[in-house]
C-alpha atoms as a PDB file:
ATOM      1  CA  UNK A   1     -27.400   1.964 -12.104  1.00  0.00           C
ATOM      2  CA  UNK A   2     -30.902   2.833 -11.968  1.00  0.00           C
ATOM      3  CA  UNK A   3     -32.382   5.062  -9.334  1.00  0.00           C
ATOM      4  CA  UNK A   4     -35.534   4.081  -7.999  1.00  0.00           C
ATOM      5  CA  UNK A   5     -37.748   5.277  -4.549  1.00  0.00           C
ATOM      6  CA  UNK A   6     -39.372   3.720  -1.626  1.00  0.00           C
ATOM      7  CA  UNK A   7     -43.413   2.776  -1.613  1.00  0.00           C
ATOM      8  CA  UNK A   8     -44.018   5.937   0.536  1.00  0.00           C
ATOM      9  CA  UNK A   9     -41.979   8.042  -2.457  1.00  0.00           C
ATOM     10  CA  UNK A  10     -39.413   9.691   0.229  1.00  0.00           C
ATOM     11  CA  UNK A  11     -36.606   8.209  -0.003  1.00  0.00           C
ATOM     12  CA  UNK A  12     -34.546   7.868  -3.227  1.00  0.00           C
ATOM     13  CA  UNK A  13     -32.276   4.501  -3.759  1.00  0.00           C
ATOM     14  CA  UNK A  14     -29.127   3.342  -5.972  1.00  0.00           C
ATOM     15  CA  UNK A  15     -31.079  -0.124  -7.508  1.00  0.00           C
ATOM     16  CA  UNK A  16     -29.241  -3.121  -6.263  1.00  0.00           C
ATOM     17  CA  UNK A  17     -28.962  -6.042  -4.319  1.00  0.00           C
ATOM     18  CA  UNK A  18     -28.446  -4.446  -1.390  1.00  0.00           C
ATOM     19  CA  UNK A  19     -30.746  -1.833  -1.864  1.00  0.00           C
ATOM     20  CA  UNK A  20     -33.008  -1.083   1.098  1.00  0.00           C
ATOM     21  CA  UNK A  21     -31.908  -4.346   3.403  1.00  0.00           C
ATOM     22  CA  UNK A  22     -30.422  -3.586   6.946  1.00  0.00           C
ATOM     23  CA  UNK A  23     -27.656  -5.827   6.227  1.00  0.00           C
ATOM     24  CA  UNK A  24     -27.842  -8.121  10.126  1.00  0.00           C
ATOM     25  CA  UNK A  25     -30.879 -10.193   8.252  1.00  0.00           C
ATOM     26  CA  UNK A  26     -30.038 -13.833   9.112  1.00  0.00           C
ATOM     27  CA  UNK A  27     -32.398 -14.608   6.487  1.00  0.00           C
ATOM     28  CA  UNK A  28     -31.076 -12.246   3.404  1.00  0.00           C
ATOM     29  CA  UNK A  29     -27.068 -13.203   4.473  1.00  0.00           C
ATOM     30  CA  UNK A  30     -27.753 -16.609   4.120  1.00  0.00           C
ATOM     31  CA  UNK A  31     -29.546 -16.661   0.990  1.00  0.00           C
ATOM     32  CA  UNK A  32     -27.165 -14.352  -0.711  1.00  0.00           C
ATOM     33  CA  UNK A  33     -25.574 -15.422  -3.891  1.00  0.00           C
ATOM     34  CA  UNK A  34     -21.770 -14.687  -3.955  1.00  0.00           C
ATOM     35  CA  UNK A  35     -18.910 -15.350  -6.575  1.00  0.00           C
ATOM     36  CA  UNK A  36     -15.751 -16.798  -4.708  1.00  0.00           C
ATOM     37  CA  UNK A  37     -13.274 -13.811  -3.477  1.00  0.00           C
ATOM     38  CA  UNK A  38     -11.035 -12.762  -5.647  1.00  0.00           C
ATOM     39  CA  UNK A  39      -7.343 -13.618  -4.501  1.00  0.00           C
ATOM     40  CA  UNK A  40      -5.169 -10.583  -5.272  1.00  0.00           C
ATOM     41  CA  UNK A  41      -2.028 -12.160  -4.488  1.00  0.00           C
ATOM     42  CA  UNK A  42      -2.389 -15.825  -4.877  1.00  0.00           C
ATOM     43  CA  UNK A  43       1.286 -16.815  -5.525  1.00  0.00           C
ATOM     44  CA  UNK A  44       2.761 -14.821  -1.692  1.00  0.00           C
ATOM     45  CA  UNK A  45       3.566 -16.833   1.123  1.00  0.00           C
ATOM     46  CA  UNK A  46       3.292 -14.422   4.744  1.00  0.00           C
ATOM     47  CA  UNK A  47       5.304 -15.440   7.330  1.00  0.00           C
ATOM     48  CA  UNK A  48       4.674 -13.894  11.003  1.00  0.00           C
ATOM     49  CA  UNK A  49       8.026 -13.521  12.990  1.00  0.00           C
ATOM     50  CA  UNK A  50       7.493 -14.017  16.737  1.00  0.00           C
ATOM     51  CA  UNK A  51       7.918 -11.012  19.537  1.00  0.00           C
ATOM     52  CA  UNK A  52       8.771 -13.361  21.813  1.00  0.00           C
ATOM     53  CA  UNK A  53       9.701 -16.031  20.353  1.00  0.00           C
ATOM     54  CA  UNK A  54      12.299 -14.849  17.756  1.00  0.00           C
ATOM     55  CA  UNK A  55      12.668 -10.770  18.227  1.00  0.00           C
ATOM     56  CA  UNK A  56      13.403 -10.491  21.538  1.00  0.00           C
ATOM     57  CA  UNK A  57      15.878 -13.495  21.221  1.00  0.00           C
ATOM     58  CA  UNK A  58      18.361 -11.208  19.086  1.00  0.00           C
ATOM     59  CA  UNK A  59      21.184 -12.037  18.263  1.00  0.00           C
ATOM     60  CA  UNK A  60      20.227 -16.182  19.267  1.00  0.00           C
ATOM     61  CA  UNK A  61      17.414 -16.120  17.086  1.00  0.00           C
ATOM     62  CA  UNK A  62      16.589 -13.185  14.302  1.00  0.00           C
ATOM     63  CA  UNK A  63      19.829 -14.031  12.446  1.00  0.00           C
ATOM     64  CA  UNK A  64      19.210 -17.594  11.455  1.00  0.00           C
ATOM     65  CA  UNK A  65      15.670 -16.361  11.041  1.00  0.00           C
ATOM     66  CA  UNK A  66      16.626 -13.665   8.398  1.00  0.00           C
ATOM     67  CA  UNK A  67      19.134 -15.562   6.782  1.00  0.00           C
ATOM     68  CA  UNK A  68      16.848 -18.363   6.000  1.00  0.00           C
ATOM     69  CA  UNK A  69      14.455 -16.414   4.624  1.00  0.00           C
ATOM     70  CA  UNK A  70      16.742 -14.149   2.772  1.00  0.00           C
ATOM     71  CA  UNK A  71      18.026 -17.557   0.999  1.00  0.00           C
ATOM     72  CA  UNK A  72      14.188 -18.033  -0.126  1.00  0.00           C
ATOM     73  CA  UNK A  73      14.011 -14.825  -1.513  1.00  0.00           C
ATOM     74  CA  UNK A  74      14.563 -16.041  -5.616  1.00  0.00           C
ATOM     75  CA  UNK A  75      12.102 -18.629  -5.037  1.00  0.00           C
ATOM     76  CA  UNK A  76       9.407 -17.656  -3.084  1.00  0.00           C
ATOM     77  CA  UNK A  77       7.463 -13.872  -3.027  1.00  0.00           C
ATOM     78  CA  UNK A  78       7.533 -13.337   1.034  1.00  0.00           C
ATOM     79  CA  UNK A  79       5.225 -10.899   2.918  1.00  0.00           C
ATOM     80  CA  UNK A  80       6.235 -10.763   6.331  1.00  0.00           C
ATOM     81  CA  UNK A  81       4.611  -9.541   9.678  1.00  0.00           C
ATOM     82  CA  UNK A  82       5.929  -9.104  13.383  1.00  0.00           C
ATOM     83  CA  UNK A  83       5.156  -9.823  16.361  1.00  0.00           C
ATOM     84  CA  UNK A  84       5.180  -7.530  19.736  1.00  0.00           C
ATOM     85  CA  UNK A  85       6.685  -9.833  22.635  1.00  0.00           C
ATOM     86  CA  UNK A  86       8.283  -8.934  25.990  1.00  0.00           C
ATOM     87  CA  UNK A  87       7.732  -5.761  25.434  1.00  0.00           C
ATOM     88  CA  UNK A  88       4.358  -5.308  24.301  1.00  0.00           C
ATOM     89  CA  UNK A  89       3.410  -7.132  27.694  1.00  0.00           C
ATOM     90  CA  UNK A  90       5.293  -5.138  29.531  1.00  0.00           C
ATOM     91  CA  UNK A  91       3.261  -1.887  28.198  1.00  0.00           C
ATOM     92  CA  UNK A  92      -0.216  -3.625  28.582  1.00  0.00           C
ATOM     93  CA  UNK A  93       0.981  -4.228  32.235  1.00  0.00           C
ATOM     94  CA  UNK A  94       1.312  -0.881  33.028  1.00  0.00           C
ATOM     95  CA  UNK A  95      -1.311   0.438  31.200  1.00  0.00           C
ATOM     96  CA  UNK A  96      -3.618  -1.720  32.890  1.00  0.00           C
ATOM     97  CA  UNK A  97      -2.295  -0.659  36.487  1.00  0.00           C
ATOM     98  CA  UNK A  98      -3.382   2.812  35.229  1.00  0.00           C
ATOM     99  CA  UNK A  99      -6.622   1.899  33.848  1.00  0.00           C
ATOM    100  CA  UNK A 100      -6.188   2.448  30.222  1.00  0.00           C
ATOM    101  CA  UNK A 101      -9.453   1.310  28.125  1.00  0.00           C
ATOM    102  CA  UNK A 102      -8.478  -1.557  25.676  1.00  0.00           C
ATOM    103  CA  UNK A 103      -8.049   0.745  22.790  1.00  0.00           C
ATOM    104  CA  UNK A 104      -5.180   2.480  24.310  1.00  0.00           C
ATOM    105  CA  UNK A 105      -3.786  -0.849  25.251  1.00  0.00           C
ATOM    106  CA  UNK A 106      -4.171  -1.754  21.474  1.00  0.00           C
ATOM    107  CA  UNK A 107      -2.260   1.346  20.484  1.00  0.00           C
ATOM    108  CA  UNK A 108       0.454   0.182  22.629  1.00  0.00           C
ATOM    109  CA  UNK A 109       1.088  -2.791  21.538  1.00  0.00           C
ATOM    110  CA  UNK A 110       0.854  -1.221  18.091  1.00  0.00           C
ATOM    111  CA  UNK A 111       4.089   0.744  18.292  1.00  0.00           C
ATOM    112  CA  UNK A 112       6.189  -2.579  19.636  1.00  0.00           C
ATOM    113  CA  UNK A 113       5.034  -4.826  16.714  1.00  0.00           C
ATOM    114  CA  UNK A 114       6.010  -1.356  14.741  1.00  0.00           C
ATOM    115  CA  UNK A 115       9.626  -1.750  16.485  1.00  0.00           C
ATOM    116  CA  UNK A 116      10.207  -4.776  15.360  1.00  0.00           C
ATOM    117  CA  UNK A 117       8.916  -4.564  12.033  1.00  0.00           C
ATOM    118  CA  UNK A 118      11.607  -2.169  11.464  1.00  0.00           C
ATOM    119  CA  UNK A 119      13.937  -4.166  13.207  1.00  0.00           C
ATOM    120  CA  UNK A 120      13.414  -7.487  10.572  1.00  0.00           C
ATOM    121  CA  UNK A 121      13.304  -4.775   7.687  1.00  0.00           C
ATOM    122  CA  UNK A 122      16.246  -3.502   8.320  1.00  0.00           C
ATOM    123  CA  UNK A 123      18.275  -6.616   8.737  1.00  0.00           C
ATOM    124  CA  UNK A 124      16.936  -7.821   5.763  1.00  0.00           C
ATOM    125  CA  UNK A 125      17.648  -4.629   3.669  1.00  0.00           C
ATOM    126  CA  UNK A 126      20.758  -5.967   1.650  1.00  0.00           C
ATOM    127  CA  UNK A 127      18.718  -8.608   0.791  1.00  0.00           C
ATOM    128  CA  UNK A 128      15.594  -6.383  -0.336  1.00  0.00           C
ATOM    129  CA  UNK A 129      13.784  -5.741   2.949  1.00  0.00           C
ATOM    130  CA  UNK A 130      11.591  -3.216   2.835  1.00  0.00           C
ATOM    131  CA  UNK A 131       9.578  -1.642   5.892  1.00  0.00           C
ATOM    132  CA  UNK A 132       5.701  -1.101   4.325  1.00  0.00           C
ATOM    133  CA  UNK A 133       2.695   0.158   6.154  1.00  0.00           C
ATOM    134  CA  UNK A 134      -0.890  -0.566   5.529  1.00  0.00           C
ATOM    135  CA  UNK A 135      -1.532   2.498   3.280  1.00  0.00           C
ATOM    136  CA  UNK A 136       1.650   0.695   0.846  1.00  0.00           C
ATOM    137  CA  UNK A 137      -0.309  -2.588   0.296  1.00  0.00           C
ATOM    138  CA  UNK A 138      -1.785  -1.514  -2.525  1.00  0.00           C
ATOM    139  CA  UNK A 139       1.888  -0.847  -4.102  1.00  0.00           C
ATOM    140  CA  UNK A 140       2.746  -4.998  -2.905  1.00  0.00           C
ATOM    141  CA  UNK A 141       2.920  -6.447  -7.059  1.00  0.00           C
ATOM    142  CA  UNK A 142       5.404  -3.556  -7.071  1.00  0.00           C
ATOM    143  CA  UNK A 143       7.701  -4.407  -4.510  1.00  0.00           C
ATOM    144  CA  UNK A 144       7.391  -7.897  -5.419  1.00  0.00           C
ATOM    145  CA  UNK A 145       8.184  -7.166  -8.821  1.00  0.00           C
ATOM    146  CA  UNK A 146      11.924  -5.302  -8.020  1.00  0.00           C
ATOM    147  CA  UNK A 147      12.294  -8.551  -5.397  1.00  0.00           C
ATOM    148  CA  UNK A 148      11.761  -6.810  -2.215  1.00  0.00           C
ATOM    149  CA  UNK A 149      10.770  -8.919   1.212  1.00  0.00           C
ATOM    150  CA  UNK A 150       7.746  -6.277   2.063  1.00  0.00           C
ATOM    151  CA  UNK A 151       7.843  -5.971   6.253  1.00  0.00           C
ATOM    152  CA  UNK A 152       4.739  -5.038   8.011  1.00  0.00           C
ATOM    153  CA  UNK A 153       3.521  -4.451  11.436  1.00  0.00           C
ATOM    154  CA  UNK A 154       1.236  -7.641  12.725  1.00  0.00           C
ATOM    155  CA  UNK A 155      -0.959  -5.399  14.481  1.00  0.00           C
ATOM    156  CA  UNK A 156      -3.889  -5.303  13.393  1.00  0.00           C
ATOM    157  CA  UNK A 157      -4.989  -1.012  13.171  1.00  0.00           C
ATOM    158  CA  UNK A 158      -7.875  -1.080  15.056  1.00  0.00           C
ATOM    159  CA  UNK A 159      -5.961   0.500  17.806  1.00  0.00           C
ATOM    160  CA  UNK A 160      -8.433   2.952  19.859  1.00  0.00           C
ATOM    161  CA  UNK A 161     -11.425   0.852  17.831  1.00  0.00           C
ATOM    162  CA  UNK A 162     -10.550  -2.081  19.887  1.00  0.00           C
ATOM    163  CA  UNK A 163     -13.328  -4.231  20.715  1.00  0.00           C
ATOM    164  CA  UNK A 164     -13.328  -4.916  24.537  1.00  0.00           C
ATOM    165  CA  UNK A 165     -13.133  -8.522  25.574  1.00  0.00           C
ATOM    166  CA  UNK A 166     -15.581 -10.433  27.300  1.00  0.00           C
ATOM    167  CA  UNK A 167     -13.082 -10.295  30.526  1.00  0.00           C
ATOM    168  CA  UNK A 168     -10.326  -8.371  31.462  1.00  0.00           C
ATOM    169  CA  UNK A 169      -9.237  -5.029  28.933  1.00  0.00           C
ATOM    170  CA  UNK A 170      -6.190  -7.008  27.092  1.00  0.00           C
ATOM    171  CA  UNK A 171      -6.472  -6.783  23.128  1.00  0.00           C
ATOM    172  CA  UNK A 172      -7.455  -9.970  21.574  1.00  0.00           C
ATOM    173  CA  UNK A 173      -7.103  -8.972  18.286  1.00  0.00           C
ATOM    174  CA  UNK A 174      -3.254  -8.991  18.312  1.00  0.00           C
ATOM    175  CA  UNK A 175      -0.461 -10.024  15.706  1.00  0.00           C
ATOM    176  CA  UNK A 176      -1.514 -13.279  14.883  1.00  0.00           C
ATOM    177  CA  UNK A 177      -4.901 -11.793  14.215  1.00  0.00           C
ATOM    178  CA  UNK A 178      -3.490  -8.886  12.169  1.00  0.00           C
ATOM    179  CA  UNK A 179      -1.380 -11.389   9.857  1.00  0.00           C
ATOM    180  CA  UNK A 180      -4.402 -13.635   9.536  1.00  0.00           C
ATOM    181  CA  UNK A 181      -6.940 -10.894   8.377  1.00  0.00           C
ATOM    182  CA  UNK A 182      -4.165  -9.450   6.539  1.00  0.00           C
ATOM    183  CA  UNK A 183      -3.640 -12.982   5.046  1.00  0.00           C
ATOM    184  CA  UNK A 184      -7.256 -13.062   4.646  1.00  0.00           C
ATOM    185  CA  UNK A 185      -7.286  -9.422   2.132  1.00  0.00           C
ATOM    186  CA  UNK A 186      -4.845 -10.788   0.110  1.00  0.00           C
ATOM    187  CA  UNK A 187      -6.015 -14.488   0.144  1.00  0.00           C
ATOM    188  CA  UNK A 188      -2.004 -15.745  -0.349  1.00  0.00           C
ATOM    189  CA  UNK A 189      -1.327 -19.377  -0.917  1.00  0.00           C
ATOM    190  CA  UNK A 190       0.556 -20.066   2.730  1.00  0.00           C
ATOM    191  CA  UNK A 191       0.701 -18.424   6.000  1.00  0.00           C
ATOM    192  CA  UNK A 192       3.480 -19.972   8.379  1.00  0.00           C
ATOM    193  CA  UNK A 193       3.808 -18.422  12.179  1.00  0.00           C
ATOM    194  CA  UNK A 194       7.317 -18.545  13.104  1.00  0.00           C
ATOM    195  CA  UNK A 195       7.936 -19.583  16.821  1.00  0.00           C
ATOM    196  CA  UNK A 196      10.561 -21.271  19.213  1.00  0.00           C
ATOM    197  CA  UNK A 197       8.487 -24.084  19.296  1.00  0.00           C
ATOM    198  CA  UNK A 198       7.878 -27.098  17.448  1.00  0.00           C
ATOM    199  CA  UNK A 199       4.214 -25.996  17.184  1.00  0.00           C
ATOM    200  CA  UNK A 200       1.169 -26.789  18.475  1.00  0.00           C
ATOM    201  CA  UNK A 201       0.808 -28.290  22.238  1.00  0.00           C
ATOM    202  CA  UNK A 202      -2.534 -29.633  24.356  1.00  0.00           C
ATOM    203  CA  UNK A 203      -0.601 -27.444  26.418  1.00  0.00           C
ATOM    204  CA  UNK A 204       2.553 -24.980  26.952  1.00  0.00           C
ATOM    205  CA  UNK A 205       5.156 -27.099  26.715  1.00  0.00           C
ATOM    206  CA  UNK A 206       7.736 -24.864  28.763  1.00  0.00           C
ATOM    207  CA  UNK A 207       5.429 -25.201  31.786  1.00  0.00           C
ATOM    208  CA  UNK A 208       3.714 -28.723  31.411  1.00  0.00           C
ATOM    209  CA  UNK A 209       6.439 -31.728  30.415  1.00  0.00           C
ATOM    210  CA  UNK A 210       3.419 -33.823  29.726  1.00  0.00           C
ATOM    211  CA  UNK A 211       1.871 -31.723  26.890  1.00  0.00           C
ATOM    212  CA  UNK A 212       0.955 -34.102  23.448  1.00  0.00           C
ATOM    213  CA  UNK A 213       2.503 -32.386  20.221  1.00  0.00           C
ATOM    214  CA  UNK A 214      -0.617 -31.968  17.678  1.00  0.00           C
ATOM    215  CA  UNK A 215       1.154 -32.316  14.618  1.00  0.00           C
ATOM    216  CA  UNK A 216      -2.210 -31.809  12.772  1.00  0.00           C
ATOM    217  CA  UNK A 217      -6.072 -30.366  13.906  1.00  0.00           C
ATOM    218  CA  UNK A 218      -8.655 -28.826  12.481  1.00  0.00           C
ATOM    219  CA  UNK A 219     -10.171 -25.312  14.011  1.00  0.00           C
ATOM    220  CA  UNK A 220     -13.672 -27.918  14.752  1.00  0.00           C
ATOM    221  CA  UNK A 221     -11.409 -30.662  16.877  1.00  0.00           C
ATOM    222  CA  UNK A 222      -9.511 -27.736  18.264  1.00  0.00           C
ATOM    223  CA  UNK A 223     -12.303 -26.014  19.862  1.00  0.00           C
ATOM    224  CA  UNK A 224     -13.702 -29.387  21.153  1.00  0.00           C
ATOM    225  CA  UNK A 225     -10.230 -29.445  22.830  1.00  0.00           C
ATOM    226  CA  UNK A 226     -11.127 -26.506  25.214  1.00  0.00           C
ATOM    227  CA  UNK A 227      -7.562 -26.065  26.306  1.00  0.00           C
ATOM    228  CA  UNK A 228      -6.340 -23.771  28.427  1.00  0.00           C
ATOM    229  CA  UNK A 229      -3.070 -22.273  26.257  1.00  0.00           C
ATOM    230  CA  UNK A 230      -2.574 -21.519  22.434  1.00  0.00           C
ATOM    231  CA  UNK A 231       0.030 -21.015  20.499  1.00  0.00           C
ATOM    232  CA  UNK A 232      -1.564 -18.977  18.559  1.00  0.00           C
ATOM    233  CA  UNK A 233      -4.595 -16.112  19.604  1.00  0.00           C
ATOM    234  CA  UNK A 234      -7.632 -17.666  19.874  1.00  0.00           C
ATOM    235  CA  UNK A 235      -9.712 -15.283  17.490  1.00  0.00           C
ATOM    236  CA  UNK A 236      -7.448 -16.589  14.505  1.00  0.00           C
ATOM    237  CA  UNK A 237      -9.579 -20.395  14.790  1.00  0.00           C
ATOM    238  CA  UNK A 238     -12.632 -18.362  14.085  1.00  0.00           C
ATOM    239  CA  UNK A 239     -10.969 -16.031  11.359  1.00  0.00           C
ATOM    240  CA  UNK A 240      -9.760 -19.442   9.801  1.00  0.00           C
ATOM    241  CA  UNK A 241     -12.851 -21.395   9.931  1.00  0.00           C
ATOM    242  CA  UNK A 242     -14.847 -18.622   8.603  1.00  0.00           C
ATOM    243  CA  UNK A 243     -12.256 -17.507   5.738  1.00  0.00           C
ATOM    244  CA  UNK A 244     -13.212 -18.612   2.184  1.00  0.00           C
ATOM    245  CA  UNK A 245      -9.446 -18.349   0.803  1.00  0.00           C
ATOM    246  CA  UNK A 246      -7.038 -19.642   3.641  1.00  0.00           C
ATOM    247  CA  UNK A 247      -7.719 -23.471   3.895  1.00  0.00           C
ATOM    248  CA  UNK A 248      -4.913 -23.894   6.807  1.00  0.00           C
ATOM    249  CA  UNK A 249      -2.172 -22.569   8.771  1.00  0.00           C
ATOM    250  CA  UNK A 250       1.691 -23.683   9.578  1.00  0.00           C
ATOM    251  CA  UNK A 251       3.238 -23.074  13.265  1.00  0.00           C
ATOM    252  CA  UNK A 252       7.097 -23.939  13.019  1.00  0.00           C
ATOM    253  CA  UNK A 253       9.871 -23.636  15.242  1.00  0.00           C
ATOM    254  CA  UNK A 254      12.109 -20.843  13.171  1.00  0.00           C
ATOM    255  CA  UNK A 255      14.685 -22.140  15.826  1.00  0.00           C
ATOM    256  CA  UNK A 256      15.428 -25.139  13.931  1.00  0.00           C
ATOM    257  CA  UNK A 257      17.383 -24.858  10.867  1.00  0.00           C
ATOM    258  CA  UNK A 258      15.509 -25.500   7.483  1.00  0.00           C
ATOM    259  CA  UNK A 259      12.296 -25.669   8.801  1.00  0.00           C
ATOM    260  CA  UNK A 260      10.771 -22.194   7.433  1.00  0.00           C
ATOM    261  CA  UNK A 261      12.262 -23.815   4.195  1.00  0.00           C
ATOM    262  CA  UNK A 262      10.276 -26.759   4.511  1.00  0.00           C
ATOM    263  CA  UNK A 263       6.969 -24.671   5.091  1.00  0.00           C
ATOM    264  CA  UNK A 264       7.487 -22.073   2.362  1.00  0.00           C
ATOM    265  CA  UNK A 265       7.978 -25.162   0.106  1.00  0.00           C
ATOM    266  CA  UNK A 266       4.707 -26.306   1.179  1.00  0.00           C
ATOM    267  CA  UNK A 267       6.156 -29.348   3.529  1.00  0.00           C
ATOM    268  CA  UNK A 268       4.985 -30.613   6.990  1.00  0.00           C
ATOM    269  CA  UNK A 269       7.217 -28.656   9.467  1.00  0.00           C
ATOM    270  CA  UNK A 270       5.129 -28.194  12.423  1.00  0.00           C
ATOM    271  CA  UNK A 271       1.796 -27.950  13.145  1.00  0.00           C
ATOM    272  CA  UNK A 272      -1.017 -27.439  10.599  1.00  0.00           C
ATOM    273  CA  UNK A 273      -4.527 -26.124  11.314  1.00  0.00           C
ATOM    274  CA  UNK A 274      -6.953 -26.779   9.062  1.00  0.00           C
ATOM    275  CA  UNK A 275     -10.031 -24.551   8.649  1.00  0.00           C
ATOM    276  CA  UNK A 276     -12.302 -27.594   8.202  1.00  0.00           C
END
């Protein structure tokens, strides 16, 4: 590339598109040209394995969970990504009583979702489960290539770069946020959230008996909605919405059998939420 200087002669610049722009112009995002993202791994399917709803279940939940998706593993290449659960609440609750700063709160909840990463990885391990960390992604055609089930960490590593919420210090970036940006990098063809329910309610449906199943939504009619609960972390509508590779999302209940079967074969087994 060509190097070229400012007007006043002072400053020297690499010649690009870029070159010289502040890069929060309203005006220059919007009117710059962009070739669609590149998917590196359009043929993986990442499935997010609840904290709460399937870890800390044990022995009621994570072995029907593993060996379903063990029996997918000759069809389907499988990234997978846990959640934190009990526990990670339990650590924010304490470190809130002390006054921890969100980061540290973050970091936290970190080393749970890193507990039962390791956890799923190593009960899948006879059938290739493999415990990964954000520096091995770049190794992922590898790993899929010897048939391994990669098993990361949901949590996304911002950690002690947490942004602060507009109330309160609890991390709203969490696991479902993690495996949606991470979903996002690697722009794969599905991304299912296993849960112990049947997926998306107007409200929680183990507190309100009255709460209408959405068996379908998009992120626009969702937001409308206002409601009070997700089943899912609120900052993954906007990561969806404002993703150019994942077109929708698939909350199932991993409780019943066959339904994570269903989803990784690209069936209606839950909810869907569609970007647009």
């Amino acid at each position: 590339m060509a190097l070229t200087r400012d007007r006043d002669g002072k400053r020297l610049h690499v010649k690009s598109r870029l070159m010289g722009e502040s890069l929060v112009s309203n005006k220059f995002i919007n009117e710059l040209e962009l070739p669609p993202q590149e998917r590196l791994f359009p043929d993986v399917k990442i499935l997010k394995v609840g904290g709460q709803s399937i870890c800390d279940r044990g022995k009621h939940a994570l072995p029907m969970v593993v060996d379903e998706i063990a029996r997918n593993r000759k069809k389907h290449k499988m990234l997978l990504t846990t959640g934190g659960g009990t526990r990670s609440r339990h650590i924010y609750s304490i470190g809130l009583e002390l006054g921890m700063p969100t980061g540290i709160i973050a970091k936290f909840g970190s080393t749970i979702s890193e507990q039962n990463a390791l956890l799923v990885s190593v009960l899948l391990a006879p059938y290739g489960g493999i415990l990964i960390d954000d520096d091995s992604l770049v190794k992922l055609a590898q790993y899929f290539a010897q048939g391994s089930i990669p098993v990361i960490p949901g949590m996304p590593p911002y950690d002690l770069f947490a942004l602060p919420p507009a109330k309160g210090r609890i991390p709203i970036h969490r696991t479902d946020v993690g495996t949606l940006v991470l979903a996002d990098l690697l722009g794969v063809k599905d991304v299912i959230f296993i849960k112990d329910e049947k997926g998306l309610y107007t409200d929680d449906p183990k507190k309100d008996p009255d709460a209408r199943f959405l068996p379908e939504v998009s992120v626009d009619e969702l937001l409308k909605m206002e409601l009070d609960d997700l089943i899912i972390e609120r900052p993954c509508l906007e990561i969806l919405k404002n993703s150019s590779v994942i077109k929708s999302i698939q909350i199932v209940n991993g409780m019943v059998k066959g339904n994570i079967t269903k989803a990784l074969n690209g069936k209606h087994a839950g909810t869907i939420i569609y970007s647009r």
